[in-house]
Protein backbone atom coordinates (compact mmCIF):
# COMPACT_ATOMS: atom_id res chain seq x y z
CA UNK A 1 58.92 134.91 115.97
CA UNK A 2 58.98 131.63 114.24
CA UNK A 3 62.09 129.09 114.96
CA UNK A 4 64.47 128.62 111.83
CA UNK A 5 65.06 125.26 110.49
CA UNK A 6 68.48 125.14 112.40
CA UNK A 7 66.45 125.64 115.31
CA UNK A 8 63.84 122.72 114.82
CA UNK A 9 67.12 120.75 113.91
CA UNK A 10 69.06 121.57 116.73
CA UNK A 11 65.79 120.57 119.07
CA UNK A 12 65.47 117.42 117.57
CA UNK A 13 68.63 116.46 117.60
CA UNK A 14 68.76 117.46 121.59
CA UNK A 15 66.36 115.18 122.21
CA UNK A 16 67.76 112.07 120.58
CA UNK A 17 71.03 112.76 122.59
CA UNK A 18 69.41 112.65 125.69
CA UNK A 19 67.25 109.87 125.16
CA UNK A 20 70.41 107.92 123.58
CA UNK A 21 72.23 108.86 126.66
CA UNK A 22 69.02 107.30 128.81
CA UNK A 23 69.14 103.89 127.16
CA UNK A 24 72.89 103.87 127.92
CA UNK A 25 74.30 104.59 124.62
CA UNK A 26 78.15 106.42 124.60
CA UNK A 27 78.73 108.68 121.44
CA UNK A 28 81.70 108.25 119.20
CA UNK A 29 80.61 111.02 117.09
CA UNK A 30 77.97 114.15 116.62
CA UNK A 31 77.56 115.88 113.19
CA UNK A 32 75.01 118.76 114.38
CA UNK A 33 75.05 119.91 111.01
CA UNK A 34 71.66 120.21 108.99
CA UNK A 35 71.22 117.56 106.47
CA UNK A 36 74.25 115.88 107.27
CA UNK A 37 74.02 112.00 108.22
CA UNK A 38 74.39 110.17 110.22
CA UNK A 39 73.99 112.34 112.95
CA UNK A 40 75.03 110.46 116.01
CA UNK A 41 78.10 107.36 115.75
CA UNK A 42 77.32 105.29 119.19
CA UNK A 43 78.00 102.44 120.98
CA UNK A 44 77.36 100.53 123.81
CA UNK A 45 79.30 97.29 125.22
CA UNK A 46 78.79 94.41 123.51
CA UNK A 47 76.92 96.00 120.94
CA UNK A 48 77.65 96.89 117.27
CA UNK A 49 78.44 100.46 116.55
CA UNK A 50 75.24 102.50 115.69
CA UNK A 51 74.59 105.02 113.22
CA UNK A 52 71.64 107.09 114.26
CA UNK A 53 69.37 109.64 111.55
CA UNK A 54 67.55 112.04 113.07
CA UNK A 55 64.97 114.02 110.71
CA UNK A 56 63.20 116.76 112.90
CA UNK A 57 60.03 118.11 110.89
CA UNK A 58 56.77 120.61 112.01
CA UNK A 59 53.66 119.19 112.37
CA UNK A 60 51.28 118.63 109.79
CA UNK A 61 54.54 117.22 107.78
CA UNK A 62 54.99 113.08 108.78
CA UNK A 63 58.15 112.91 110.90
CA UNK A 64 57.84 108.66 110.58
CA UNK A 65 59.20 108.85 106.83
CA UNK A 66 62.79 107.98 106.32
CA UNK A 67 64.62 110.04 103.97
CA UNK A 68 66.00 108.97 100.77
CA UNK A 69 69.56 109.50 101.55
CA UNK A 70 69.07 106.90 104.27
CA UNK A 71 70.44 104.28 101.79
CA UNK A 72 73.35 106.06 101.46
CA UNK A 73 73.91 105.70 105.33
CA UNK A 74 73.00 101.83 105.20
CA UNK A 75 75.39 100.82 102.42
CA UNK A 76 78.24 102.78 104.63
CA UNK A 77 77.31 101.04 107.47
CA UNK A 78 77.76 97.69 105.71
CA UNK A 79 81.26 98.69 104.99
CA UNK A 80 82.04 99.20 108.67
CA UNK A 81 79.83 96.12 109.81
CA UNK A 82 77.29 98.74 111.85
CA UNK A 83 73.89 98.96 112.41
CA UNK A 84 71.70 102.29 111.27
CA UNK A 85 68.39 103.76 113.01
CA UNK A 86 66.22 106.54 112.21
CA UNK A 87 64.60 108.53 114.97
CA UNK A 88 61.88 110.96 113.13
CA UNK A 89 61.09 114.01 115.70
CA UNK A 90 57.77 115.66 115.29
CA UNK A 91 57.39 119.19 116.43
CA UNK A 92 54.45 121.00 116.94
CA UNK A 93 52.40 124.04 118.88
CA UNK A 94 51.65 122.52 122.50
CA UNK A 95 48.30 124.34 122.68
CA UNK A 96 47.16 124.23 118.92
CA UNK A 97 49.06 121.69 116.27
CA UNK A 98 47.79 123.51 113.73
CA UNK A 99 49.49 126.75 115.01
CA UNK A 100 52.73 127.62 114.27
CA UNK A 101 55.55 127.16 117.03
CA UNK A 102 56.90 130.23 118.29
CA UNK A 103 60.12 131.06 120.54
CA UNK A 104 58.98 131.78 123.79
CA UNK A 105 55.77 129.57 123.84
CA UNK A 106 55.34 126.06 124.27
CA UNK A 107 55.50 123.23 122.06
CA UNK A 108 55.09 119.33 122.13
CA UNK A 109 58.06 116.51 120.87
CA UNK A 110 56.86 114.13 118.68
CA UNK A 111 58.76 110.60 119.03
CA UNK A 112 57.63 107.00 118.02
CA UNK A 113 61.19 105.89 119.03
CA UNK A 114 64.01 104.03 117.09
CA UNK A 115 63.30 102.30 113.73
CA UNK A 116 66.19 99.84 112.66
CA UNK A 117 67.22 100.23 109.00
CA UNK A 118 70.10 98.08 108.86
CA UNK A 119 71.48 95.45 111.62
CA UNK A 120 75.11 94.79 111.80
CA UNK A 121 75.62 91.28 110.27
């Protein structure tokens, strides 16, 4: 059986947390929700708040392109002097990418890491 998009979003958005939670990061917020942004509020000492995008996608789809609503996000944070990052999540079949990922087997995380779309001012 084939995961749902909830599914794939719900991976994705597992990772992020725990490789925001790695690099230190404290959340202030999580909107789990599909197609909702921003999905994580953070912050760290010293540092601006941080809205963080995730997009989770299936390989052969590019999980590096930043979706449109992404300005949206930006001109918010502006408002509430924060910074915005994207974190695309690629998803695909560990033993074929060209096979589609199924519950049970394994599969492979895609992640170039954090792309800054806005810096607090």
């Amino acid at each position: 059986m084939n995961f749902t998009e909830e599914e794939i979003h719900h991976i994705g958005m597992n990772f992020i947390g725990e490789e925001l939670q790695k690099m230190g990061y404290e959340f202030l917020g999580v909107n789990s929700k599909l197609k909702k942004h921003p999905q994580f509020v953070i912050f760290k000492s010293g540092e601006p708040i941080t809205f963080v995008m995730v997009n989770t996608v299936l390989f052969p789809n590019s999980f590096v392109d930043v979706p449109e609503v992404s300005q949206k996000v930006i001109e918010h944070a502006k408002t509430q002097d924060s910074s915005v990052w994207f974190a695309g999540v690629g998803l695909c079949n560990d033993e074929d990418p060209n096979a589609p990922m199924q519950r049970g087997k394994p599969y492979r995380i895609l992640f170039n890491g954090f792309k800054t779309l806005h810096t607090h001012a």
